[in-house]
N, C-alpha and C. Protein backbone atom coordinates (compact mmCIF):
# COMPACT_ATOMS: atom_id res chain seq x y z
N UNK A 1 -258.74 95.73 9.41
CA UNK A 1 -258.72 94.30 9.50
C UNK A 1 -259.89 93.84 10.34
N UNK A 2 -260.61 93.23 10.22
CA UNK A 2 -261.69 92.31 10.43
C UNK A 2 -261.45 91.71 11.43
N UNK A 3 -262.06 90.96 12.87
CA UNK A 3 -262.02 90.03 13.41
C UNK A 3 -262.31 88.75 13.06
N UNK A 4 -262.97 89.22 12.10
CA UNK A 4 -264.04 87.73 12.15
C UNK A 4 -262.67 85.99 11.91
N UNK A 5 -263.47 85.07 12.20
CA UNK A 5 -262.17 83.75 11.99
C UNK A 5 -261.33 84.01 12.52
N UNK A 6 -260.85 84.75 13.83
CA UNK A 6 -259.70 84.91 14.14
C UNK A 6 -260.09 83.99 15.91
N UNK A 7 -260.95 83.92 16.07
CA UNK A 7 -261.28 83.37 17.39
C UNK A 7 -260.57 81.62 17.35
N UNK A 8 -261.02 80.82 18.75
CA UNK A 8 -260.63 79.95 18.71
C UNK A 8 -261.37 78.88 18.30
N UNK A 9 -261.22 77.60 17.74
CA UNK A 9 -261.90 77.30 17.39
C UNK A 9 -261.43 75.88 16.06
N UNK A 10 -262.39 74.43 15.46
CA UNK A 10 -261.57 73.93 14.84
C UNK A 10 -261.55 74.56 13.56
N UNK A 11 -260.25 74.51 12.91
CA UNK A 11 -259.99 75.47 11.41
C UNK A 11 -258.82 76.78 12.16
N UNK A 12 -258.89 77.02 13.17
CA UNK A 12 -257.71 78.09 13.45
C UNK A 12 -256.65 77.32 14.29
N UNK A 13 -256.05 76.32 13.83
CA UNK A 13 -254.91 75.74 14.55
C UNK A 13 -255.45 75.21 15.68
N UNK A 14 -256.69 74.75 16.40
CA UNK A 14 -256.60 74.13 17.55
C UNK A 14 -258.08 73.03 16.59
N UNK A 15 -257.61 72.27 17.53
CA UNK A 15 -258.69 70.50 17.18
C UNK A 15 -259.82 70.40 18.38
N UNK A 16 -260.59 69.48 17.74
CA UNK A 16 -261.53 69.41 18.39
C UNK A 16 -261.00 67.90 19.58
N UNK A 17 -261.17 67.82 20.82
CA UNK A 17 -261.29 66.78 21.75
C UNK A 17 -261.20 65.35 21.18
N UNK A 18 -262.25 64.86 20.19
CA UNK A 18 -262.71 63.80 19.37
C UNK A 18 -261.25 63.53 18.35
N UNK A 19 -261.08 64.67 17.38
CA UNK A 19 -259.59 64.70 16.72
C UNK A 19 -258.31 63.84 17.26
N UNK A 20 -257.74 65.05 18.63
CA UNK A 20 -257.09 64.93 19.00
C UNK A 20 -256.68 62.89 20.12
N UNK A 21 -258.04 62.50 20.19
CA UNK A 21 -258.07 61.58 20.52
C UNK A 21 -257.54 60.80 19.66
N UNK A 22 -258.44 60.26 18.36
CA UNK A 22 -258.06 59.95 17.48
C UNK A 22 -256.60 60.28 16.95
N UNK A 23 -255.98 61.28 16.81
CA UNK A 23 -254.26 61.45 16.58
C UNK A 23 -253.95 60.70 17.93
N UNK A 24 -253.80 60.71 18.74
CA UNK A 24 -253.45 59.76 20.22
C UNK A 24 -253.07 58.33 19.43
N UNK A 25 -254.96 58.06 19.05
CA UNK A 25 -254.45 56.57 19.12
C UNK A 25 -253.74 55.88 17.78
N UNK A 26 -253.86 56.90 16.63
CA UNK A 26 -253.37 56.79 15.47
C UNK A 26 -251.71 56.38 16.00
N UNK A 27 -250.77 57.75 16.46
CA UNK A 27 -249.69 57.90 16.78
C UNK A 27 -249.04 56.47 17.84
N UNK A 28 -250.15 55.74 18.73
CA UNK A 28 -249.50 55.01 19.51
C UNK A 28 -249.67 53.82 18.35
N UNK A 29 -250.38 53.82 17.74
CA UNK A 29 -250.80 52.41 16.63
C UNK A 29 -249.09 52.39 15.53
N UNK A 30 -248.93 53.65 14.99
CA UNK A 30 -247.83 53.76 14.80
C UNK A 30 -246.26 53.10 15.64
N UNK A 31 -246.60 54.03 16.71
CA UNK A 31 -245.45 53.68 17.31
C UNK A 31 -245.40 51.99 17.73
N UNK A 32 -246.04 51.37 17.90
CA UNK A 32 -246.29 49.83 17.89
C UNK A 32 -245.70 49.16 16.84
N UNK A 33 -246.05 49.62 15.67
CA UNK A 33 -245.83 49.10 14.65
C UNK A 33 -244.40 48.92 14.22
N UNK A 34 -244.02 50.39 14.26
CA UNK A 34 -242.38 50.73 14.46
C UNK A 34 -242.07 49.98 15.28
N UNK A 35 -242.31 49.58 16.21
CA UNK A 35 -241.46 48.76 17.71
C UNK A 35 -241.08 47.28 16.51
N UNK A 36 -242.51 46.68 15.69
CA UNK A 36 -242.65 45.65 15.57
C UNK A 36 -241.39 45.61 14.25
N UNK A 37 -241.67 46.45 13.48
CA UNK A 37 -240.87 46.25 12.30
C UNK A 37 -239.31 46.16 12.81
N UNK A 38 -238.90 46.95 13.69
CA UNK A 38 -237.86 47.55 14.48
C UNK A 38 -236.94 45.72 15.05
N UNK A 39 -237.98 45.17 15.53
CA UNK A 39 -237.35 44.09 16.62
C UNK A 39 -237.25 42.69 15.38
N UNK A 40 -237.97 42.93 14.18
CA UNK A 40 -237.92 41.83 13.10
C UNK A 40 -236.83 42.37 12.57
N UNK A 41 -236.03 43.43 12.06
CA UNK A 41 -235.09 44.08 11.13
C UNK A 41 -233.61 43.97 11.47
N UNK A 42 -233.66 44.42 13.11
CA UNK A 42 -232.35 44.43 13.77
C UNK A 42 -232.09 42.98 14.28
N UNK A 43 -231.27 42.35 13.46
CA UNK A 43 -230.41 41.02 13.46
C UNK A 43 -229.41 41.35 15.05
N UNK A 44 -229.46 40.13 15.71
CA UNK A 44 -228.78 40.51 17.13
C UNK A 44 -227.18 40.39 16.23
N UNK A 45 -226.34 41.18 17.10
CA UNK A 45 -224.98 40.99 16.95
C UNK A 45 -224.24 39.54 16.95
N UNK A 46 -223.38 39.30 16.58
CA UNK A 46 -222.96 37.85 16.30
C UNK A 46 -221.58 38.19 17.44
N UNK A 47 -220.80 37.18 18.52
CA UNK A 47 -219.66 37.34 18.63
C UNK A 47 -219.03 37.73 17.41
N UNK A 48 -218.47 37.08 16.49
CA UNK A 48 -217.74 37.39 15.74
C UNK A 48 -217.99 38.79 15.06
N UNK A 49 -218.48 39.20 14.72
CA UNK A 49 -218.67 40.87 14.50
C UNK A 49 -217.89 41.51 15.47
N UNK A 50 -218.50 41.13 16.62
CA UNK A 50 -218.14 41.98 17.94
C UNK A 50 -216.86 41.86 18.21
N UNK A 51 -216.31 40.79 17.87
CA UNK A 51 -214.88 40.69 18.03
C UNK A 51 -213.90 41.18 16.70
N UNK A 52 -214.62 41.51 15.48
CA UNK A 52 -214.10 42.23 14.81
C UNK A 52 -214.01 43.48 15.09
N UNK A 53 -215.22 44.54 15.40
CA UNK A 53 -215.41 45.54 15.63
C UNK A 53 -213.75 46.00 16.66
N UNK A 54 -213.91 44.84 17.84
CA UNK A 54 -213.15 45.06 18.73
C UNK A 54 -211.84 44.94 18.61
N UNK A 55 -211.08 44.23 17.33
CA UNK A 55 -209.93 44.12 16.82
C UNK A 55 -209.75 45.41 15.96
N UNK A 56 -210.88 45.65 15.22
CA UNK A 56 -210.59 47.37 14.83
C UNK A 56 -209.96 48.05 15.63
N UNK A 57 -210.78 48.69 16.63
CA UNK A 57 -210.77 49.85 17.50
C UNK A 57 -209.27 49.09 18.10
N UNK A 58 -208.62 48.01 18.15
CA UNK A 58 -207.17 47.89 19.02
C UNK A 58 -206.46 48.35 17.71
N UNK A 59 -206.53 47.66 16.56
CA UNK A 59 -205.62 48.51 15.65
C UNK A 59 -205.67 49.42 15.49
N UNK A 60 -206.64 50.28 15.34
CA UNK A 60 -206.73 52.07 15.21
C UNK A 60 -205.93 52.78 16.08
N UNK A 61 -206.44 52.19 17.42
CA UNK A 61 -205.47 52.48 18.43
C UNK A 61 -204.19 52.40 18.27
N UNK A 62 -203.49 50.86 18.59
CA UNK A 62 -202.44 51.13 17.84
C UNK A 62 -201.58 51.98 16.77
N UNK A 63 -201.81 52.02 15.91
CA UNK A 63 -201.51 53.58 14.89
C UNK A 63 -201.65 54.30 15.47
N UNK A 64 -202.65 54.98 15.79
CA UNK A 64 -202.82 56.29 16.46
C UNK A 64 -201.52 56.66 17.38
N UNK A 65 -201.57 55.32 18.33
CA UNK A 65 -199.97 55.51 19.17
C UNK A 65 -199.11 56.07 18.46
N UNK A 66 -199.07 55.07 17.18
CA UNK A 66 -197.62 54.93 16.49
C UNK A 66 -197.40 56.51 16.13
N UNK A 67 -198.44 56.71 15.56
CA UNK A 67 -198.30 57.98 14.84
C UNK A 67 -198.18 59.72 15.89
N UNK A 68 -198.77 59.05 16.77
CA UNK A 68 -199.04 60.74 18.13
C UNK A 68 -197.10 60.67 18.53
N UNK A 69 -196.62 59.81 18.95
CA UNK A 69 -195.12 59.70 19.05
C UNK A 69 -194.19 60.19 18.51
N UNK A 70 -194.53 59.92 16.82
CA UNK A 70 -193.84 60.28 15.89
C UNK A 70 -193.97 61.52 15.84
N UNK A 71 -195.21 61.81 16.09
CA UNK A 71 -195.38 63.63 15.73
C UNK A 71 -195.07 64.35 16.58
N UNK A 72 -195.21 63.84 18.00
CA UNK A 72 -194.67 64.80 19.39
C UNK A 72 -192.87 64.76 18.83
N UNK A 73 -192.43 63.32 18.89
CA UNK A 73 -191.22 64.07 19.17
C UNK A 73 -190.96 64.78 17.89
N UNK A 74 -191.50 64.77 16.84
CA UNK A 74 -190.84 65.74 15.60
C UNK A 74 -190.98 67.05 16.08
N UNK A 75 -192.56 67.39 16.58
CA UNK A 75 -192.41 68.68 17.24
C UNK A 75 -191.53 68.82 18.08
N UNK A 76 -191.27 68.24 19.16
CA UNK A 76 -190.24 68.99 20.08
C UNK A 76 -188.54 69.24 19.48
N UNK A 77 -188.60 68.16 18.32
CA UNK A 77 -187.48 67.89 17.65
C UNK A 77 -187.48 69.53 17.02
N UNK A 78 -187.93 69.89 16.26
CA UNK A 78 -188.44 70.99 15.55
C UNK A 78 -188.30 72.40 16.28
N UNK A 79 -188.95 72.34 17.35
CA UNK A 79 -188.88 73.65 18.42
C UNK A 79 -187.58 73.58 18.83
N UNK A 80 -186.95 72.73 18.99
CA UNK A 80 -185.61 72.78 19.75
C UNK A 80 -184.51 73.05 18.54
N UNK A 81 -184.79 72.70 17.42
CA UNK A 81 -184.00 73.05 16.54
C UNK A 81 -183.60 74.66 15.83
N UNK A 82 -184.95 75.27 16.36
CA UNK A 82 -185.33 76.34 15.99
C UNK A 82 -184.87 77.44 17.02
N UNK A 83 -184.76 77.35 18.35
CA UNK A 83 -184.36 77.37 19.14
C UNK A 83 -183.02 77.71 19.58
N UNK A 84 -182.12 76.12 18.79
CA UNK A 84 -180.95 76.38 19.26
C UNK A 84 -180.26 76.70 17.84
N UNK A 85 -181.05 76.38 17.06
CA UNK A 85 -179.73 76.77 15.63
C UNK A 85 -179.44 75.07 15.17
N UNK A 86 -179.87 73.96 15.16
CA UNK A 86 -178.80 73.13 14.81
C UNK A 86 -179.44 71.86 14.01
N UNK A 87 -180.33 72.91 13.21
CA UNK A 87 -181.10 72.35 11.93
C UNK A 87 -180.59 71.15 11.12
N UNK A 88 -180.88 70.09 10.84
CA UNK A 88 -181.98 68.84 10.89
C UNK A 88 -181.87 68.06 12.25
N UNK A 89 -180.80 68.45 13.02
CA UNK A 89 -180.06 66.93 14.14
C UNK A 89 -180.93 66.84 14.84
N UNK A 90 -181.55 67.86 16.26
CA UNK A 90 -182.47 67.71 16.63
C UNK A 90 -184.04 67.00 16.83
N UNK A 91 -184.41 67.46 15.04
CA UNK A 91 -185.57 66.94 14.46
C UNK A 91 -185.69 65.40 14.26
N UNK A 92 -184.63 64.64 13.54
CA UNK A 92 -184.14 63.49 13.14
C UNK A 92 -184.01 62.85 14.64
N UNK A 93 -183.10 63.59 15.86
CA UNK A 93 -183.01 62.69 16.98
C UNK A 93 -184.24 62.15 17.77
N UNK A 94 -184.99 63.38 17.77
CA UNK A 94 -186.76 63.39 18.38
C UNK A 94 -187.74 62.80 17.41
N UNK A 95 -187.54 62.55 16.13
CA UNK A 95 -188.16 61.63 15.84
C UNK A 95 -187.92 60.40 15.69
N UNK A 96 -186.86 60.14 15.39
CA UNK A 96 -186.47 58.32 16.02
C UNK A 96 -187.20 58.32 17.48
N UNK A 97 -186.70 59.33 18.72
CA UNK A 97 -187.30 58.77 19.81
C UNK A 97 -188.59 58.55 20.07
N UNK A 98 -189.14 59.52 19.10
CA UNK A 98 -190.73 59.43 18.89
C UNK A 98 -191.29 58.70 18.44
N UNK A 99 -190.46 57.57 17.40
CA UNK A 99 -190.60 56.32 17.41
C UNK A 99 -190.82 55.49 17.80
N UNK A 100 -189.73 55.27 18.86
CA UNK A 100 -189.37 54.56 19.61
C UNK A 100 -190.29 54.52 21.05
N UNK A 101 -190.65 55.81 21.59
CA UNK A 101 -191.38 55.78 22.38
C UNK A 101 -193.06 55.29 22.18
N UNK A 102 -193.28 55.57 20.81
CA UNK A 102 -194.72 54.89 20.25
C UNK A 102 -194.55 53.48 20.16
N UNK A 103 -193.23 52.96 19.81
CA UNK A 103 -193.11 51.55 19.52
C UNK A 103 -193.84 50.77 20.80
N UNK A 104 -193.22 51.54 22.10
CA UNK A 104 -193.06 50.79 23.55
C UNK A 104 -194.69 50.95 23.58
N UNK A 105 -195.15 52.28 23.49
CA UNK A 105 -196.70 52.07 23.91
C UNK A 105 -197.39 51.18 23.38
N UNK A 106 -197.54 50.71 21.92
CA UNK A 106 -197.63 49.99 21.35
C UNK A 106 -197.38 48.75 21.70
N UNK A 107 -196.48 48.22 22.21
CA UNK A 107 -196.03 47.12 22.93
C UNK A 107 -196.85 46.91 24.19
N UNK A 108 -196.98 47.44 25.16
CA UNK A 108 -197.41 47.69 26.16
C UNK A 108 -198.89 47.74 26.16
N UNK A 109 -199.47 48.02 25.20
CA UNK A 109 -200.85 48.00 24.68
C UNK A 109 -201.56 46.47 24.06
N UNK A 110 -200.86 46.10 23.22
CA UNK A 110 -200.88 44.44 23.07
C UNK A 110 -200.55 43.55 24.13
N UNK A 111 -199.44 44.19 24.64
CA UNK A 111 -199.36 42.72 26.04
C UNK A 111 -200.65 42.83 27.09
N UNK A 112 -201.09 44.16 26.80
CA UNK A 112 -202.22 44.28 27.64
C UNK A 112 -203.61 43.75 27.62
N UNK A 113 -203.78 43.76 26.03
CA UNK A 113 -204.96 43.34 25.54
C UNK A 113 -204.75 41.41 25.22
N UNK A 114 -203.43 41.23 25.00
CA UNK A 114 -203.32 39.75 25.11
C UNK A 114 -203.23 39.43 26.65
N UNK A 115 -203.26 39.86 27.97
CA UNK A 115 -203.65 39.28 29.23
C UNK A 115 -204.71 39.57 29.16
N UNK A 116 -205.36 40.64 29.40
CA UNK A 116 -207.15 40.15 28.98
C UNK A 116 -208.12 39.41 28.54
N UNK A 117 -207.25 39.05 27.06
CA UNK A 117 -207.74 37.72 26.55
C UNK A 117 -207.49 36.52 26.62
N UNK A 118 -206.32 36.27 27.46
CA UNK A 118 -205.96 35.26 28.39
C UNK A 118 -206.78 34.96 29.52
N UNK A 119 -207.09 36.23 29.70
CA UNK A 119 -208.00 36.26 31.66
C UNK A 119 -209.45 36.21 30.93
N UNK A 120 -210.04 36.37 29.87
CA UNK A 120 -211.59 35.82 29.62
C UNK A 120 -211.45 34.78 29.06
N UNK A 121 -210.79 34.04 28.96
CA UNK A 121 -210.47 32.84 27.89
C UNK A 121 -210.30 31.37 29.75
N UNK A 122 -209.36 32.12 30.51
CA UNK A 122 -209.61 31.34 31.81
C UNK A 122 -210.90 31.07 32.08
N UNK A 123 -212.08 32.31 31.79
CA UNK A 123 -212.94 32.21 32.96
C UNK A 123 -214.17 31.71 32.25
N UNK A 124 -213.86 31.71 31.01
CA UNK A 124 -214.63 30.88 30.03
C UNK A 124 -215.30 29.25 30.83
N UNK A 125 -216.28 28.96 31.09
CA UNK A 125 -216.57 27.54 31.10
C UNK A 125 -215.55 26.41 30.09
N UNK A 126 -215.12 25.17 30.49
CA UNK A 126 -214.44 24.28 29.76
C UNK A 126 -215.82 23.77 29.30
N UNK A 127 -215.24 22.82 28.33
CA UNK A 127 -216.54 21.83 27.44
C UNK A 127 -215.81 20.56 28.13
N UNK A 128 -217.56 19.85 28.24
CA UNK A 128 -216.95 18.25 28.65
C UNK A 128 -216.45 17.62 27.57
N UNK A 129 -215.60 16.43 27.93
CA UNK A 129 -214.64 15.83 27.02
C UNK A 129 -215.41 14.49 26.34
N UNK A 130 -215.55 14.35 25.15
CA UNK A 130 -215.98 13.26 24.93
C UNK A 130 -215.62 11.85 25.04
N UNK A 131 -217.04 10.95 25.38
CA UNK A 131 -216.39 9.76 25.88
C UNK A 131 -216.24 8.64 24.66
N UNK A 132 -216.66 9.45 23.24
CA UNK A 132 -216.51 8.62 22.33
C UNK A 132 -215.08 8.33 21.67
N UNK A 133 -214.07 9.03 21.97
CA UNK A 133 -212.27 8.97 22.17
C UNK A 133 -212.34 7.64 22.60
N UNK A 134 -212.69 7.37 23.36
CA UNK A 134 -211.95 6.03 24.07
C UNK A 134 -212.28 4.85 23.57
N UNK A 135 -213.10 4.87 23.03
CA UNK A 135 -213.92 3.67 22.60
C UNK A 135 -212.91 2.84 21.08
């Protein structure tokens, strides 16, 4: 095997000073550009989105409760049935309670998120009242 072309140099993977400048300012001209297209494209969020988004994620939640309840107590309903011998009663009792206990979180989760929105709804600025009523 030959040496020759194997040294350093431009053509063997390294650039010349002048190049590499030029990629510099190419790459920041780019990235500018991107910034620009970037800040025309992305529409700001609207409250109302945001307050959809945020009514999602409480219902998901919700279920999720409903449903983690239901499934704990079936499991424990289940293990205990298995356990003691006294196949379906168990299962059937722990999942009503597993119900029931998702119901409450569930409950407890809305009254929570309705004082919240009671307590930003207080601290909200009022609007002045118009004086064209009276007239």
């Amino acid at each position: 095997m030959s040496s020759a072309g194997k040294g350093p140099g431009p053509g063997r993977g390294e650039i010349s000073p002048e190049e590499a400048e030029a990629f510099r300012q190419r790459s920041k001209a780019i990235g500018k550009r991107l910034d620009q297209v970037k800040a025309r494209r992305a529409p700001p969020q609207s409250v109302d989105a945001r307050a959809r988004g945020e009514a999602f994620a409480r219902a998901f939640r919700f279920v999720a409760e409903l449903l983690v309840g239901v499934g704990v107590g079936g499991f424990i309903g289940w293990l205990l049935d298995r356990q003691f011998g006294t196949a379906p009663w168990l299962l059937v009792l722990f999942v009503i309670m597993g119900f029931a206990a998702g119901l409450l979180n569930v409950i407890r989760a809305a009254q929570k998120a309705q004082a919240e929105m009671a307590a930003s709804q207080l601290a909200a600025p009022s609007v002045a009242d118009d004086d064209e009523d009276d007239r």
